[in-house]
N, C-alpha and C. Protein backbone atom coordinates (compact mmCIF):
# COMPACT_ATOMS: atom_id res chain seq x y z
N UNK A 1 32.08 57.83 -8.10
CA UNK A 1 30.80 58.25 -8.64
C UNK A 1 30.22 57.10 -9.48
N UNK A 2 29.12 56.93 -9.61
CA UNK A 2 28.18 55.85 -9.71
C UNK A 2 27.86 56.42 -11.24
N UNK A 3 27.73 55.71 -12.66
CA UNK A 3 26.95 55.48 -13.76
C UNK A 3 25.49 55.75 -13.59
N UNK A 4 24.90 56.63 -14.42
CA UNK A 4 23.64 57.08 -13.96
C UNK A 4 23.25 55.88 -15.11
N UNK A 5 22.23 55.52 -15.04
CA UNK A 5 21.38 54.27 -15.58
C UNK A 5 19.54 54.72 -15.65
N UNK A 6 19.04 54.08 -16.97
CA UNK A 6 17.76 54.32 -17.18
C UNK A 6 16.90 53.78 -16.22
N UNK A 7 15.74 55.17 -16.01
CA UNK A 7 14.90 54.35 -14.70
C UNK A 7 14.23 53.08 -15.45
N UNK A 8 14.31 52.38 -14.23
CA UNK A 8 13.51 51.04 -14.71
C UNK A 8 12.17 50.73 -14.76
N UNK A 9 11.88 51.76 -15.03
CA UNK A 9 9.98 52.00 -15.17
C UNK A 9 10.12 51.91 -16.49
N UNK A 10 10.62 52.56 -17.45
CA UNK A 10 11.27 52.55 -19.34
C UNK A 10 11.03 50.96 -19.66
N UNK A 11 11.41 50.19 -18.86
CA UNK A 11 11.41 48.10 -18.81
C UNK A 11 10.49 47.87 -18.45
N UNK A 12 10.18 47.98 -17.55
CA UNK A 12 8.79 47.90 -16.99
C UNK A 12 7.80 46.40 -17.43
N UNK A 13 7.57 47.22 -18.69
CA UNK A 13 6.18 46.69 -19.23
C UNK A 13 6.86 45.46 -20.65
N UNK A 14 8.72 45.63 -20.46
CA UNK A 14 8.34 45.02 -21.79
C UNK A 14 8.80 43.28 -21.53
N UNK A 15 8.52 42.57 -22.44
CA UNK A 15 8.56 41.16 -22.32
C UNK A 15 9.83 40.48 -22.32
N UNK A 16 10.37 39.46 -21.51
CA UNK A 16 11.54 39.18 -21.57
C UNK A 16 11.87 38.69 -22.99
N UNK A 17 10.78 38.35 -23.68
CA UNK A 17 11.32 38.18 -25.18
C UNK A 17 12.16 38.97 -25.84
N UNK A 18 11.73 39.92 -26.15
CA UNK A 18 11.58 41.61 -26.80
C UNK A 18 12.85 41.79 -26.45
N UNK A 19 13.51 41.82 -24.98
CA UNK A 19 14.83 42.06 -24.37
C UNK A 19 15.72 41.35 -25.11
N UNK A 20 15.60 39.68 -24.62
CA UNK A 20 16.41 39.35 -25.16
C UNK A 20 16.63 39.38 -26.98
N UNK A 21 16.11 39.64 -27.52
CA UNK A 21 16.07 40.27 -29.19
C UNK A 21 16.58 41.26 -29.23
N UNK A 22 17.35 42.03 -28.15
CA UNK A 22 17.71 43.52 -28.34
C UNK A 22 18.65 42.85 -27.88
N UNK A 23 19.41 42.12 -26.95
CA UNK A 23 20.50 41.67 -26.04
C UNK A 23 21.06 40.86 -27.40
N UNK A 24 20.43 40.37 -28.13
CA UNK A 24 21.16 39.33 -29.15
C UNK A 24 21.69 40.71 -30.60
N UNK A 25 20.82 41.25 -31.02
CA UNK A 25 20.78 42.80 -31.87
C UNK A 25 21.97 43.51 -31.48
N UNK A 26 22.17 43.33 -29.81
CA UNK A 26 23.20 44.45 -29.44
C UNK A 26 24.85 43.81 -29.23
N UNK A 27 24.95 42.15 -29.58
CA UNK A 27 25.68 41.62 -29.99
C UNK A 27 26.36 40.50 -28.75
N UNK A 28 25.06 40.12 -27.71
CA UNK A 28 25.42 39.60 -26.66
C UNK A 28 25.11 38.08 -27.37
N UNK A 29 25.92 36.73 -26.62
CA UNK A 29 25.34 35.69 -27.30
C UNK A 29 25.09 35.14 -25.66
N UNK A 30 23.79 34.00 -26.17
CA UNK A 30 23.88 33.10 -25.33
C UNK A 30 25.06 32.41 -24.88
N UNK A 31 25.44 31.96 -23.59
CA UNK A 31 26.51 31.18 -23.36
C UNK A 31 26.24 29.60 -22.58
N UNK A 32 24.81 29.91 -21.92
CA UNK A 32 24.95 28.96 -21.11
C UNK A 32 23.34 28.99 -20.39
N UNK A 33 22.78 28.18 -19.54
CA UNK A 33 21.88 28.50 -18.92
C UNK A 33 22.15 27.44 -17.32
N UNK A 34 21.48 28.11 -16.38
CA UNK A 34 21.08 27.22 -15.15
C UNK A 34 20.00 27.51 -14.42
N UNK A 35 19.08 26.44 -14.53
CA UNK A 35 17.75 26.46 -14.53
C UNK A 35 16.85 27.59 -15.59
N UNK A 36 16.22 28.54 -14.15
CA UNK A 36 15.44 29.61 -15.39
C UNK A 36 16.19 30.86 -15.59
N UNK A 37 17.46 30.97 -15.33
CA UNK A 37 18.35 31.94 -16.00
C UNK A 37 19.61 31.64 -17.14
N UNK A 38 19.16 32.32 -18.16
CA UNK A 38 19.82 32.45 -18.64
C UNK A 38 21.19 33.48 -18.35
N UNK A 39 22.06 33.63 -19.39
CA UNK A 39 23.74 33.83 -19.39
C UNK A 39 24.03 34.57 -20.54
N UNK A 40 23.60 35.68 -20.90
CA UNK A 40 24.60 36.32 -21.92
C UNK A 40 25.48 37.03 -22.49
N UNK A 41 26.76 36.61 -22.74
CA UNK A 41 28.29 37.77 -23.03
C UNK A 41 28.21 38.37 -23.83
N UNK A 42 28.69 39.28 -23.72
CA UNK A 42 29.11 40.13 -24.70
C UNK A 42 30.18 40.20 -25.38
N UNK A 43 30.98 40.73 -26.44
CA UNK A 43 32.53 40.09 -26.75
C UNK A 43 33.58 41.07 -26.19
N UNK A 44 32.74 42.19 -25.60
CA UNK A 44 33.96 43.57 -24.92
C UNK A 44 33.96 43.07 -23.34
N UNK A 45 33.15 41.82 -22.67
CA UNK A 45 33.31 41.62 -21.59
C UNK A 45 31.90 41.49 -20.93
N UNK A 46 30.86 42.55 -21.19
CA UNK A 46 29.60 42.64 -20.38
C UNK A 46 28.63 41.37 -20.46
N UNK A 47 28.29 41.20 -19.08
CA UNK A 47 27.78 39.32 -19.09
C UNK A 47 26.33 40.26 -18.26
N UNK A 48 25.20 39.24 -18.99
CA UNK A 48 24.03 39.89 -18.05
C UNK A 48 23.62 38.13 -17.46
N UNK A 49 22.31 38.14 -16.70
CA UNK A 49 21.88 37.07 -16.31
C UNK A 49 20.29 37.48 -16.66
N UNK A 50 19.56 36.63 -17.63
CA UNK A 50 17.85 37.19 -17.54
C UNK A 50 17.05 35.67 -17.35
N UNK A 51 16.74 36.27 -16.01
CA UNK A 51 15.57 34.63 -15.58
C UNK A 51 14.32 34.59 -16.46
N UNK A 52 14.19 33.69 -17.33
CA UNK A 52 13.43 33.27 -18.31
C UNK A 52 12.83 32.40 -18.12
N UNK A 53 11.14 32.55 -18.25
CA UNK A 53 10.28 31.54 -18.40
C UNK A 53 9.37 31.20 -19.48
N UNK A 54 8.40 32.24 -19.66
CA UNK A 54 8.03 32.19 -20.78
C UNK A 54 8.63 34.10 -21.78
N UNK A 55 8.46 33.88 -22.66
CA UNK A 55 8.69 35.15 -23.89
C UNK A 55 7.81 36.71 -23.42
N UNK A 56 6.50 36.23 -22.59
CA UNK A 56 5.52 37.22 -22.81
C UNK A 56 5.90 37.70 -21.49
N UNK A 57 6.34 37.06 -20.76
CA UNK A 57 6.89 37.41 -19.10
C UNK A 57 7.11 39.15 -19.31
N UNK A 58 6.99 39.64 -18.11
CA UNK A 58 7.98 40.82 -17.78
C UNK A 58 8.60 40.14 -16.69
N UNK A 59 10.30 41.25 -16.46
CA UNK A 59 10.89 41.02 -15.38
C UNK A 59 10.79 41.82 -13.86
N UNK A 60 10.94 41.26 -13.18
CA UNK A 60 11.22 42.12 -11.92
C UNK A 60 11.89 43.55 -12.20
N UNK A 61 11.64 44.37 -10.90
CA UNK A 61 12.65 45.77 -11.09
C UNK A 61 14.23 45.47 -10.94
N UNK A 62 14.41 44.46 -9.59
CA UNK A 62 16.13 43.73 -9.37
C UNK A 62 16.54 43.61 -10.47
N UNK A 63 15.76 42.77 -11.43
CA UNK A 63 16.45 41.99 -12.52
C UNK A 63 16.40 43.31 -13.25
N UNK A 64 15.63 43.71 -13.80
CA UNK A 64 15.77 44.81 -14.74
C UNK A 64 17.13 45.99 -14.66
N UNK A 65 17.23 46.31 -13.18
CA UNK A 65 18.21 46.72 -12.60
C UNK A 65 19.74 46.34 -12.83
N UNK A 66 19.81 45.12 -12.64
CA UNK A 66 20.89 44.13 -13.21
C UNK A 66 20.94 44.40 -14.47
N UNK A 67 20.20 44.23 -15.38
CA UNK A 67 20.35 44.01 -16.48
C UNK A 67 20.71 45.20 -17.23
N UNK A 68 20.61 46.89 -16.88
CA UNK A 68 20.86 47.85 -17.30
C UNK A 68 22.30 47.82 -16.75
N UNK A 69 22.68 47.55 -15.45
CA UNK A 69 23.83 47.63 -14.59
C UNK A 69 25.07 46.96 -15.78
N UNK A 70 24.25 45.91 -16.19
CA UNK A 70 25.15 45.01 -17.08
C UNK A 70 25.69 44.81 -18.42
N UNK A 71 24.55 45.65 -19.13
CA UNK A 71 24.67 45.64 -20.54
C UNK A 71 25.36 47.64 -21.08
N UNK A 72 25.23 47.75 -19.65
CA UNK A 72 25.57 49.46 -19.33
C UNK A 72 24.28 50.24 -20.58
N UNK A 73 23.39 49.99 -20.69
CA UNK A 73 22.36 50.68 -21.70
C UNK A 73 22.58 52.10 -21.47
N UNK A 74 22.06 53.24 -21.85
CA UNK A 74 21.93 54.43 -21.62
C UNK A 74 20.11 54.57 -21.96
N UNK A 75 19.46 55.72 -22.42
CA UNK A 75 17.93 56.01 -22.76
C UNK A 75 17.98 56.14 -24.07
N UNK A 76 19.35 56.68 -24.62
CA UNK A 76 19.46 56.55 -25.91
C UNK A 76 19.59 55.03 -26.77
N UNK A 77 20.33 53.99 -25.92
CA UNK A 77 20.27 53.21 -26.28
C UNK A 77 18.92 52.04 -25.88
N UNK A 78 17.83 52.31 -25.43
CA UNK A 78 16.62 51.70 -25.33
C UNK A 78 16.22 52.41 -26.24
N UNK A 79 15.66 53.67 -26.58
CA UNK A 79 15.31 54.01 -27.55
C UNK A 79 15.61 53.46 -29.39
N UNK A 80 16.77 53.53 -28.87
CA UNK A 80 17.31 52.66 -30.63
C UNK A 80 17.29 51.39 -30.71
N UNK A 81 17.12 50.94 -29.57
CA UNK A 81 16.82 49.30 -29.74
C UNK A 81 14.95 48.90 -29.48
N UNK A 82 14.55 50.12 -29.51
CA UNK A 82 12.68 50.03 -29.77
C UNK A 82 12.02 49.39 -28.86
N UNK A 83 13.01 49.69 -27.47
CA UNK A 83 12.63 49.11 -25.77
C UNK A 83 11.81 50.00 -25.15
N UNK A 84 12.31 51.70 -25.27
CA UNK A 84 11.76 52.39 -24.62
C UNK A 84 11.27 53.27 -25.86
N UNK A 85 9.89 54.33 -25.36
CA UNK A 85 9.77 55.46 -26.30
C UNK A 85 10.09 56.84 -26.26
């Protein structure tokens, strides 16, 4: 059985900035970059990848997808990190 995960319409609209400020808040660090993706761990294991260009960007649904897949978020936890309303 599959982890149910927040729809990715909740991401949608918000800026890859904003994310990564919640990805750093939620205790992931940068590790590394290649090209326009970035690399960030977590210290319990969870590694995301967010292709970064500029701050004001939004991401794709894939990536957004990934990125819930990765950081395992729940709705409760977009909500407390002031992603989703």
């Amino acid at each position: 059985m599959t982890p149910q995960h927040p729809p990715i319409a909740l991401l949608r609209s918000v800026s890859t900035g904003r994310i990564i400020r919640a990805l750093e808040r939620e205790g992931f660090q940068f590790v590394g970059r290649q090209g326009s993706q970035r690399v960030y761990r977590h210290a319990d294991g969870r590694r995301v990848v967010i292709h970064y260009h500029h701050a004001r960007d939004t991401l794709p649904p894939y990536v957004i997808r990934n990125l819930l897949i990765g950081t395992r978020w729940t709705e409760d936890d977009l909500r407390h990190l002031r992603l989703a309303q």
